[in-house]
C-alpha atoms as a PDB file:
ATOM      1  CA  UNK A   1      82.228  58.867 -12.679  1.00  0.00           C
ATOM      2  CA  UNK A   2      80.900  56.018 -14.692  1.00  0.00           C
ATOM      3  CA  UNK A   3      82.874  55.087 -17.712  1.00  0.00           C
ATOM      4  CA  UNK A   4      81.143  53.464 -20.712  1.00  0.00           C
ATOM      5  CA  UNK A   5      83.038  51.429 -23.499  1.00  0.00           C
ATOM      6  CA  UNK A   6      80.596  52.624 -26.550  1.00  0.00           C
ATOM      7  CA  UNK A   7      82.280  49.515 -28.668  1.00  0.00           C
ATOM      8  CA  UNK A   8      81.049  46.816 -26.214  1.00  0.00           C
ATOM      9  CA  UNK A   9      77.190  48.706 -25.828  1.00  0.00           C
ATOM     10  CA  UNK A  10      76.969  49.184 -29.105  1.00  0.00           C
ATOM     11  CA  UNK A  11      77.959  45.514 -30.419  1.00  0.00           C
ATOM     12  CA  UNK A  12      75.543  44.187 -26.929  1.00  0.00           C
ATOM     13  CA  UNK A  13      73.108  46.660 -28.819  1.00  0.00           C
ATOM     14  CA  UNK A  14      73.681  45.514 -32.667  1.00  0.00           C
ATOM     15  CA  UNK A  15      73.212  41.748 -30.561  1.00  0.00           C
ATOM     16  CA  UNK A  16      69.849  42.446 -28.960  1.00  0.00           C
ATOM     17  CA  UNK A  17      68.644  43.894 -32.382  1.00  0.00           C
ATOM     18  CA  UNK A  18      69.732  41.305 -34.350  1.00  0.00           C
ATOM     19  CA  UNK A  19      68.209  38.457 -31.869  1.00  0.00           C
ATOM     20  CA  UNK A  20      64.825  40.657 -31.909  1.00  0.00           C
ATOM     21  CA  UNK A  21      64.952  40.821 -35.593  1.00  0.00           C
ATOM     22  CA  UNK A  22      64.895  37.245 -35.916  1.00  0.00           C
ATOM     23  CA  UNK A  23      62.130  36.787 -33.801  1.00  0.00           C
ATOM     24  CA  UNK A  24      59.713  39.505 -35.013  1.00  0.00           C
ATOM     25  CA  UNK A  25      61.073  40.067 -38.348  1.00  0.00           C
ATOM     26  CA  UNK A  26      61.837  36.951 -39.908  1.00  0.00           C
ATOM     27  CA  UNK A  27      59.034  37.671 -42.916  1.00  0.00           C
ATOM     28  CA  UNK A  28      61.154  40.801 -43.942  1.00  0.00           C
ATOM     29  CA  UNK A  29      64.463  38.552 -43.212  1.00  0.00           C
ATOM     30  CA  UNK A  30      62.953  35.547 -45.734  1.00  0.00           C
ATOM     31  CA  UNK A  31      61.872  38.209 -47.958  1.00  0.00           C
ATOM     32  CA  UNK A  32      65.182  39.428 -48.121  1.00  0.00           C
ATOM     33  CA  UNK A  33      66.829  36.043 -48.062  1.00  0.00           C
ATOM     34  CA  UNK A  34      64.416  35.714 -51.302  1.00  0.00           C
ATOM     35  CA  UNK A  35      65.416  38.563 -53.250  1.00  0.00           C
ATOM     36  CA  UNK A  36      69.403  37.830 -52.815  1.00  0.00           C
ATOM     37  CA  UNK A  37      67.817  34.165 -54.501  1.00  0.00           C
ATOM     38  CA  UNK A  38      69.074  32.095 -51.717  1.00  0.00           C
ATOM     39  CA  UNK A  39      65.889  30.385 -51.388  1.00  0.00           C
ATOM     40  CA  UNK A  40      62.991  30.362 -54.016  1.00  0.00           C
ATOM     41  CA  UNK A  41      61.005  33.579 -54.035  1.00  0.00           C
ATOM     42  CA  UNK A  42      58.068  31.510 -54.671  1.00  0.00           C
ATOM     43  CA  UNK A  43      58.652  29.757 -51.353  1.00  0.00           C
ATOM     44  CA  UNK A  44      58.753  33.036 -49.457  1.00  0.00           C
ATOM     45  CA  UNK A  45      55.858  34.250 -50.803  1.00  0.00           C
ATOM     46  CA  UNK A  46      53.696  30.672 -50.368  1.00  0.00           C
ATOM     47  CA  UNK A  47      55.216  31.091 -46.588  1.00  0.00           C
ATOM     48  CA  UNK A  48      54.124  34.995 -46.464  1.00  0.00           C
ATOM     49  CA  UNK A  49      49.975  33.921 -48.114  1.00  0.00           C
ATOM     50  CA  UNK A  50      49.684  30.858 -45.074  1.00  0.00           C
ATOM     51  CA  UNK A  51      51.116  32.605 -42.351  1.00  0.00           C
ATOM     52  CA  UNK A  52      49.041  36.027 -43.068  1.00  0.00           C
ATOM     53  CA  UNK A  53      45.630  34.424 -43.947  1.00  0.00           C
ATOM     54  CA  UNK A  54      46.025  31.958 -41.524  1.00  0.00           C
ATOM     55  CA  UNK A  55      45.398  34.515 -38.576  1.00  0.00           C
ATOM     56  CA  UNK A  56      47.637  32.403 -36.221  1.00  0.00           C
ATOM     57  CA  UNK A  57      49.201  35.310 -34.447  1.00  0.00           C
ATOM     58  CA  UNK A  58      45.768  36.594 -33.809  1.00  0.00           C
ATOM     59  CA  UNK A  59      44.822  32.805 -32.852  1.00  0.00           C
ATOM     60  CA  UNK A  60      47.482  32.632 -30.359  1.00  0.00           C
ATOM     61  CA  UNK A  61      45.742  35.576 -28.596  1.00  0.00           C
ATOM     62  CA  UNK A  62      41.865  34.064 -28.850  1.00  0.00           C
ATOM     63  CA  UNK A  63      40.620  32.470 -26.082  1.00  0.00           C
ATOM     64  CA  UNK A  64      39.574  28.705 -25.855  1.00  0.00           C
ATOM     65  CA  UNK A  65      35.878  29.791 -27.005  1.00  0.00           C
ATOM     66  CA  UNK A  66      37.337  31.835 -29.261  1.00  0.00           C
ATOM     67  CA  UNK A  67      39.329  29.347 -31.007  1.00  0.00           C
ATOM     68  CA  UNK A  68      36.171  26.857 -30.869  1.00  0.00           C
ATOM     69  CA  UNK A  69      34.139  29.362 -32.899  1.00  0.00           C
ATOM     70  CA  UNK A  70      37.166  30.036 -35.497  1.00  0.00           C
ATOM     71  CA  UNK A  71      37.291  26.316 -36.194  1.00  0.00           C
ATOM     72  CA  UNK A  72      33.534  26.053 -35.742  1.00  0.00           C
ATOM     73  CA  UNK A  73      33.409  28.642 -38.845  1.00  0.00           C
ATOM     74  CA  UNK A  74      35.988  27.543 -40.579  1.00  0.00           C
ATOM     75  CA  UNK A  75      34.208  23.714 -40.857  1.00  0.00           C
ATOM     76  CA  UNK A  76      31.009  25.166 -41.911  1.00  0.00           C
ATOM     77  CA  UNK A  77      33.019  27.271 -44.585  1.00  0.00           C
ATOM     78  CA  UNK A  78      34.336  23.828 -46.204  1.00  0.00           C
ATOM     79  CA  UNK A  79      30.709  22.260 -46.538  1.00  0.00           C
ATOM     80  CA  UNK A  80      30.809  20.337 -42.828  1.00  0.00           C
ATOM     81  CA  UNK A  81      27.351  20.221 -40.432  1.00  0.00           C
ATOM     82  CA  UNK A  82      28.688  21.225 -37.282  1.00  0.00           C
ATOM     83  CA  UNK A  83      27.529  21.693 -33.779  1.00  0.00           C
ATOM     84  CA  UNK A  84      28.908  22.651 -30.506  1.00  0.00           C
ATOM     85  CA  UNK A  85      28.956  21.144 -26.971  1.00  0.00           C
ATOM     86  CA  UNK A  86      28.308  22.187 -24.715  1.00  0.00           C
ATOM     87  CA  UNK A  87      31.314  24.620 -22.913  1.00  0.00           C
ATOM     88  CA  UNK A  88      31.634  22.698 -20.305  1.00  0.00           C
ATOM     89  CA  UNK A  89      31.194  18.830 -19.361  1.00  0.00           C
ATOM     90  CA  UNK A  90      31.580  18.386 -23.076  1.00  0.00           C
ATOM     91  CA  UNK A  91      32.581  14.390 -22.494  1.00  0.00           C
ATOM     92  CA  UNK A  92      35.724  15.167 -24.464  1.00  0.00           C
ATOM     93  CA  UNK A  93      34.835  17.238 -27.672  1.00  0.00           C
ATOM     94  CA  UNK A  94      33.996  20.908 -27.964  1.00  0.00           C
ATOM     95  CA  UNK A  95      32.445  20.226 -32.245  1.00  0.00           C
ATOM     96  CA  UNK A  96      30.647  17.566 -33.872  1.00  0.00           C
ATOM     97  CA  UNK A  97      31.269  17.395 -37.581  1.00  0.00           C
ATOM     98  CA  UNK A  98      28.994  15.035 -40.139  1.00  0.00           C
ATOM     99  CA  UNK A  99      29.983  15.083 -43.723  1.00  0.00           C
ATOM    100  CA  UNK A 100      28.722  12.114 -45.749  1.00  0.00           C
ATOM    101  CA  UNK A 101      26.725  10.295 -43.225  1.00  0.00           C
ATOM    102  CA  UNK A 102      30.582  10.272 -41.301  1.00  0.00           C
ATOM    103  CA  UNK A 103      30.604  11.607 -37.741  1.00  0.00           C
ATOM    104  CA  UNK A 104      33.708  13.180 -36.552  1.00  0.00           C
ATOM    105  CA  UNK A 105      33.875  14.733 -32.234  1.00  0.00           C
ATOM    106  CA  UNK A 106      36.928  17.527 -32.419  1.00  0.00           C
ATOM    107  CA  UNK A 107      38.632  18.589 -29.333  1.00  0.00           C
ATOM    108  CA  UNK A 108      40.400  22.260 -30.385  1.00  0.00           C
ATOM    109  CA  UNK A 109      43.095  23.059 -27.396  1.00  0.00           C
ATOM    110  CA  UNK A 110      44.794  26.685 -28.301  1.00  0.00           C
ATOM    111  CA  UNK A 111      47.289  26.697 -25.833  1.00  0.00           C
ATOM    112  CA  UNK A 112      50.885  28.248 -25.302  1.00  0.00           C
ATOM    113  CA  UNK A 113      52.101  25.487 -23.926  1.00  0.00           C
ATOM    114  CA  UNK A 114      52.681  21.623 -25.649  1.00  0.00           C
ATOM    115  CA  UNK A 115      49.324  19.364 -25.791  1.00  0.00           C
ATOM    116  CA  UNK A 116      49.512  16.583 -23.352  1.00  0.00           C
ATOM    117  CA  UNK A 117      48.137  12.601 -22.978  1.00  0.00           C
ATOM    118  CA  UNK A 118      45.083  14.321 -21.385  1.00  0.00           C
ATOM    119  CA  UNK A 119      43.746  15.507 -24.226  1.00  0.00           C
ATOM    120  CA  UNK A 120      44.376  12.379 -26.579  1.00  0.00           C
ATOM    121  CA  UNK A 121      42.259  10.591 -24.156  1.00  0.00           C
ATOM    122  CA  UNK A 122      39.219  13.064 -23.877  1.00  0.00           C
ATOM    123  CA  UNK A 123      38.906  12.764 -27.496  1.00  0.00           C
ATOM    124  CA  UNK A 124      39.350   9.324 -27.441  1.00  0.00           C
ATOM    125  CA  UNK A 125      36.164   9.164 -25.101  1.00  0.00           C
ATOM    126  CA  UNK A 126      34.363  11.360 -26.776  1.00  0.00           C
ATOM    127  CA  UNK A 127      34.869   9.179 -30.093  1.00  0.00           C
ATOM    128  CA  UNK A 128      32.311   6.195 -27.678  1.00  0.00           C
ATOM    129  CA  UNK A 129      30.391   8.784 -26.368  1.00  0.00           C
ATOM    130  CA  UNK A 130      28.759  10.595 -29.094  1.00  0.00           C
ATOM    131  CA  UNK A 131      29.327   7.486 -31.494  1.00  0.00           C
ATOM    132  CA  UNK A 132      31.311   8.805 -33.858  1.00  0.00           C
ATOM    133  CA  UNK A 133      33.522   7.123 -36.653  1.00  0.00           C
ATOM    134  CA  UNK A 134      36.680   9.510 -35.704  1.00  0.00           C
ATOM    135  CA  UNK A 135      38.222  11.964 -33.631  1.00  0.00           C
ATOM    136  CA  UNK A 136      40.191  15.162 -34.268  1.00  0.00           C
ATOM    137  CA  UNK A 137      42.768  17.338 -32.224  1.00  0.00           C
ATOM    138  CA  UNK A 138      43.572  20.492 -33.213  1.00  0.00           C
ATOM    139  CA  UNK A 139      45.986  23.097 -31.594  1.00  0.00           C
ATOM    140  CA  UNK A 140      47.786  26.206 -32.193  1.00  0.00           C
ATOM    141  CA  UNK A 141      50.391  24.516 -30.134  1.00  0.00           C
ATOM    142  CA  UNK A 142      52.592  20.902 -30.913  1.00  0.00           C
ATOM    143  CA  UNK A 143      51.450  17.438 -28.802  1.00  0.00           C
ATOM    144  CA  UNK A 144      54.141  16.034 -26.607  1.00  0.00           C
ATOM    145  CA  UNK A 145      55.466  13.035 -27.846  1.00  0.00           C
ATOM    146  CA  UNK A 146      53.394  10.493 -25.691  1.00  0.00           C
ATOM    147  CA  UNK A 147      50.420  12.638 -26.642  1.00  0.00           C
ATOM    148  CA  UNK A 148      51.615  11.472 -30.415  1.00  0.00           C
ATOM    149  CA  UNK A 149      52.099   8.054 -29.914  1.00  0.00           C
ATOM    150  CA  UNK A 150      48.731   7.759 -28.249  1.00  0.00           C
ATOM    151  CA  UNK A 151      47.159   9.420 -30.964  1.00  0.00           C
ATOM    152  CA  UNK A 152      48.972   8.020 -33.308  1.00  0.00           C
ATOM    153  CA  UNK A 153      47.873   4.540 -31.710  1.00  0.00           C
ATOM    154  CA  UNK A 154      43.792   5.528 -31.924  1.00  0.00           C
ATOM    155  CA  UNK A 155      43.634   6.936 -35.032  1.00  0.00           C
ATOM    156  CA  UNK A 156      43.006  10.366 -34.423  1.00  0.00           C
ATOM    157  CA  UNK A 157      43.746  13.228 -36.851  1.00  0.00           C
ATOM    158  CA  UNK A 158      45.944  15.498 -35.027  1.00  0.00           C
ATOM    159  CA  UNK A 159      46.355  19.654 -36.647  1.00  0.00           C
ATOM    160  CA  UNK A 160      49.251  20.716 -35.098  1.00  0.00           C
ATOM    161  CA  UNK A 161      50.492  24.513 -35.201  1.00  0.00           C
ATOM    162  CA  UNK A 162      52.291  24.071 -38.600  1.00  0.00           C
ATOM    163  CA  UNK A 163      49.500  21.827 -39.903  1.00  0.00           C
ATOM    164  CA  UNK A 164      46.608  24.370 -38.348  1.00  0.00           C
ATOM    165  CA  UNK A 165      48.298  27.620 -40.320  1.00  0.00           C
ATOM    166  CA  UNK A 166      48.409  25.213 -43.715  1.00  0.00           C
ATOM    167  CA  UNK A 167      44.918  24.605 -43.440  1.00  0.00           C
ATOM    168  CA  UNK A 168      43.615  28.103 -42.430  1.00  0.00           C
ATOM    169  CA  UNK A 169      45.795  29.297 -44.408  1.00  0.00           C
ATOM    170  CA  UNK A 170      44.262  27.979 -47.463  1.00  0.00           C
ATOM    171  CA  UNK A 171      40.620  29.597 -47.616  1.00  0.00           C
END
């Protein structure tokens, strides 16, 4: 007959809860943390606002296109003129923004994974290509650090995760 130690399952149990709790509930945990005033209540709920109108956990579930259209909306929203590529053989950018006779090409990559060089240099092409004065990354993800420095080196705005949900967050 099988003999279970209920102490040991049930601290492994309290152990899986707590590790799940602090990956799905960390709003409720900073809420909490908030209340007890170990951090600034104001902070949690400025954390709660971005993170909840920012859609990112839906973003994270969008497809490329998807993604595309969220950002396409979300420039027109804040007063750009923006078109779209074409899906594929875009030379590099997937919008074109113009706001004050200034031409920015925007590559959008939502991705699980980190952002690589690749992308950094289709947006860098796509800056020659459709003659514009700047180029944009943005991605629900983080850039590699070469994928930084090279941006970094061209000028190119770069929206990474924490930087996407600030600025989604905000309309």
């Amino acid at each position: 007959m099988l003999k279970i130690n209920f102490k040991i399952f049930f601290q492994i149990l309290l152990i899986i809860f707590i590790i799940l709790s602090l990956i799905y509930f960390w709003p409720f945990i900073l809420l909490i943390l908030g209340l007890y005033g170990l951090i600034k209540i104001e902070n949690v709920f400025f954390t709660f606002k971005l993170y909840y109108f920012s859609k990112i956990t839906q973003i994270d579930q969008m497809t490329g296109i998807e993604f595309e259209n969220r950002m396409f909306n979300y420039f027109k929203r804040n007063g750009y003129n923006v078109e779209k590529t074409k899906t594929s053989n875009d030379f590099g950018a997937d919008l074109i923004l113009s706001k004050n006779n200034e031409i920015t090409v925007v590559q959008t990559k939502r991705w699980l994974k980190q952002v690589g060089i690749s992308a950094v240099q289709e947006i860098c092409a796509a800056i020659k290509y459709y003659q514009a004065h700047q180029g944009m990354l943005i991605t629900n993800s983080k850039l590699t650090n070469s994928a930084k420095k090279l941006a970094q080196s061209n000028n190119i705005i770069v929206w990474e995760r924490s930087e996407l949900i600030m600025k989604l967050g905000k309309t």
